[in-house]
Protein backbone atom coordinates (compact mmCIF):
# COMPACT_ATOMS: atom_id res chain seq x y z
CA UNK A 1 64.14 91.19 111.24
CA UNK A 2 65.60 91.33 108.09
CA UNK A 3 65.94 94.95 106.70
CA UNK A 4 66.43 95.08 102.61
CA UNK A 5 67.51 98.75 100.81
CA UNK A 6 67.05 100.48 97.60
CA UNK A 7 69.20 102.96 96.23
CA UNK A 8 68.51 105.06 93.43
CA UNK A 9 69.08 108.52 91.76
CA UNK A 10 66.49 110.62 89.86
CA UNK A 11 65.03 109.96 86.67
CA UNK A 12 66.18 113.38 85.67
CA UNK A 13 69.84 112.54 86.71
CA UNK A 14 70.97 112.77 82.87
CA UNK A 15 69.97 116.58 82.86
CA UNK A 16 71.90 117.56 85.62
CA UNK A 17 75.31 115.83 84.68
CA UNK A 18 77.25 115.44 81.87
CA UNK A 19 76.31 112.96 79.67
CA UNK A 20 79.53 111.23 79.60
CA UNK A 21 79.52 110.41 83.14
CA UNK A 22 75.74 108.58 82.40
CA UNK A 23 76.80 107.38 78.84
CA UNK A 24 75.23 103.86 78.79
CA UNK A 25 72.96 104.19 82.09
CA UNK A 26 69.32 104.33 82.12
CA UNK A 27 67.34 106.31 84.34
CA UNK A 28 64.15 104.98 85.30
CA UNK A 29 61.04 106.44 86.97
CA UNK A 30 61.78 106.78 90.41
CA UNK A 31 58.64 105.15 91.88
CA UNK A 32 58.38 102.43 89.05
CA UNK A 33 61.18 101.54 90.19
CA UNK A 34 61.00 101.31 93.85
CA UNK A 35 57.67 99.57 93.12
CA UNK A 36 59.47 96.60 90.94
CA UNK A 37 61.94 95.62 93.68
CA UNK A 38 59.58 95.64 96.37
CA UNK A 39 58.36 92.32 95.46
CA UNK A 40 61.88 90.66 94.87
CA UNK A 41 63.05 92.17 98.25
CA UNK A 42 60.27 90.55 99.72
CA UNK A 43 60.85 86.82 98.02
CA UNK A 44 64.39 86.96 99.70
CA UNK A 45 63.03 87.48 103.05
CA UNK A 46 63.30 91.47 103.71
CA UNK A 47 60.56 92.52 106.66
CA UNK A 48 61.22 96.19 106.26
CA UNK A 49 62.56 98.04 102.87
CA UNK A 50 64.17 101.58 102.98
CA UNK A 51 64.76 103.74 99.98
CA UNK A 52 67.45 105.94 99.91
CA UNK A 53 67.07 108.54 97.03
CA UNK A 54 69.64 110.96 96.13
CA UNK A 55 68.01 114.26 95.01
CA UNK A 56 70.52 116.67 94.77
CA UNK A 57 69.29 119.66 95.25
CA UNK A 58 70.39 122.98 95.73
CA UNK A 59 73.74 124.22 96.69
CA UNK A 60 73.78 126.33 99.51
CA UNK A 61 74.16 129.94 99.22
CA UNK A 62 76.64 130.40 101.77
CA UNK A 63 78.68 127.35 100.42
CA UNK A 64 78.77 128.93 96.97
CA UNK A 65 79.64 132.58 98.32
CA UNK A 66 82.70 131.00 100.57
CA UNK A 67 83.50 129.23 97.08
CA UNK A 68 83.65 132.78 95.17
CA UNK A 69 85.39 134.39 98.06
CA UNK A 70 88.27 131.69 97.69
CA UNK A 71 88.57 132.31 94.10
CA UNK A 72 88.72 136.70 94.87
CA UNK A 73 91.18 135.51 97.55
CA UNK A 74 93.26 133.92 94.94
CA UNK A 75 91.94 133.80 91.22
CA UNK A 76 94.86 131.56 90.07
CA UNK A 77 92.75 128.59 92.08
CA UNK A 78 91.48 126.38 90.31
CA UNK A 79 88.23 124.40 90.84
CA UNK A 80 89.61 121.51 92.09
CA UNK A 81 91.26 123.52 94.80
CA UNK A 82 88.62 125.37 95.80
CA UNK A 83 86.12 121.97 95.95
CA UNK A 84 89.27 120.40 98.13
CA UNK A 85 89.12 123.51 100.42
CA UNK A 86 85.45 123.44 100.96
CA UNK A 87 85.34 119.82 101.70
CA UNK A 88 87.79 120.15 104.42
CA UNK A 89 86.21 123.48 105.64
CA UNK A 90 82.29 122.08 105.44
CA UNK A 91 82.14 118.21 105.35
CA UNK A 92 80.79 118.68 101.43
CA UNK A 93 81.89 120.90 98.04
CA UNK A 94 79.74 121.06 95.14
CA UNK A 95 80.37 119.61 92.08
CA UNK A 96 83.13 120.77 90.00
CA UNK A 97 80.74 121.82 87.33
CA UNK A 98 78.21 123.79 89.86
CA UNK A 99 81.25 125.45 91.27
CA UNK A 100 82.65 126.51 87.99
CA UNK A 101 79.30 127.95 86.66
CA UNK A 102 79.15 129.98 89.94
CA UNK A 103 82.62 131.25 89.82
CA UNK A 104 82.55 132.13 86.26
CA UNK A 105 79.52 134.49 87.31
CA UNK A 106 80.50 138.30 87.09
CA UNK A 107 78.96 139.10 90.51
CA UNK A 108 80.61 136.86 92.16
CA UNK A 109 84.18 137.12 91.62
């Protein structure tokens, strides 16, 4: 059995990072897309296709409140160092932007 894969991120990926980091990309609809390569998976032999879609999301709650508590433990961290300690701490930080705009929040420093 011969197994082929499609990867992909949302058409709406522009509008959730900054454009620099997309300059140049396009983002396509997502099932459009999917739909296209189907049929050239299938000419080189693929039995089965899986598509892997990365949605994002939310952040959860208790991620972003152990991220704020960090920062009230020591406001001279930055970001980075708080996204370093999550990741070791969780498996996963938010992005540094998510992160900031939650830690620049009133409540929750």
């Amino acid at each position: 059995m011969s197994v082929g894969f499609i990867g992909m991120t949302l058409k709406a990926t522009p509008t959730m990072v900054s454009p620099a980091g997309v300059k140049g990309l396009r983002f396509e609809d997502e099932a459009a897309t999917a739909n296209a390569l189907v049929p050239q998976l299938r000419a080189q032999g693929a039995d089965v296709i899986v598509v892997a879609i990365h949605e994002g999301g939310y952040t959860d709650a208790q991620v972003l409140e152990l991220a704020a508590s960090l920062k009230r433990e020591n406001p001279t961290r930055t970001v980075a160092q708080v996204a370093r300690i999550l990741r070791t701490a969780t498996g996963w930080a938010p992005q540094a932007s998510a992160a900031s705009r939650y830690m620049r929040k009133p409540c929750a420093l």
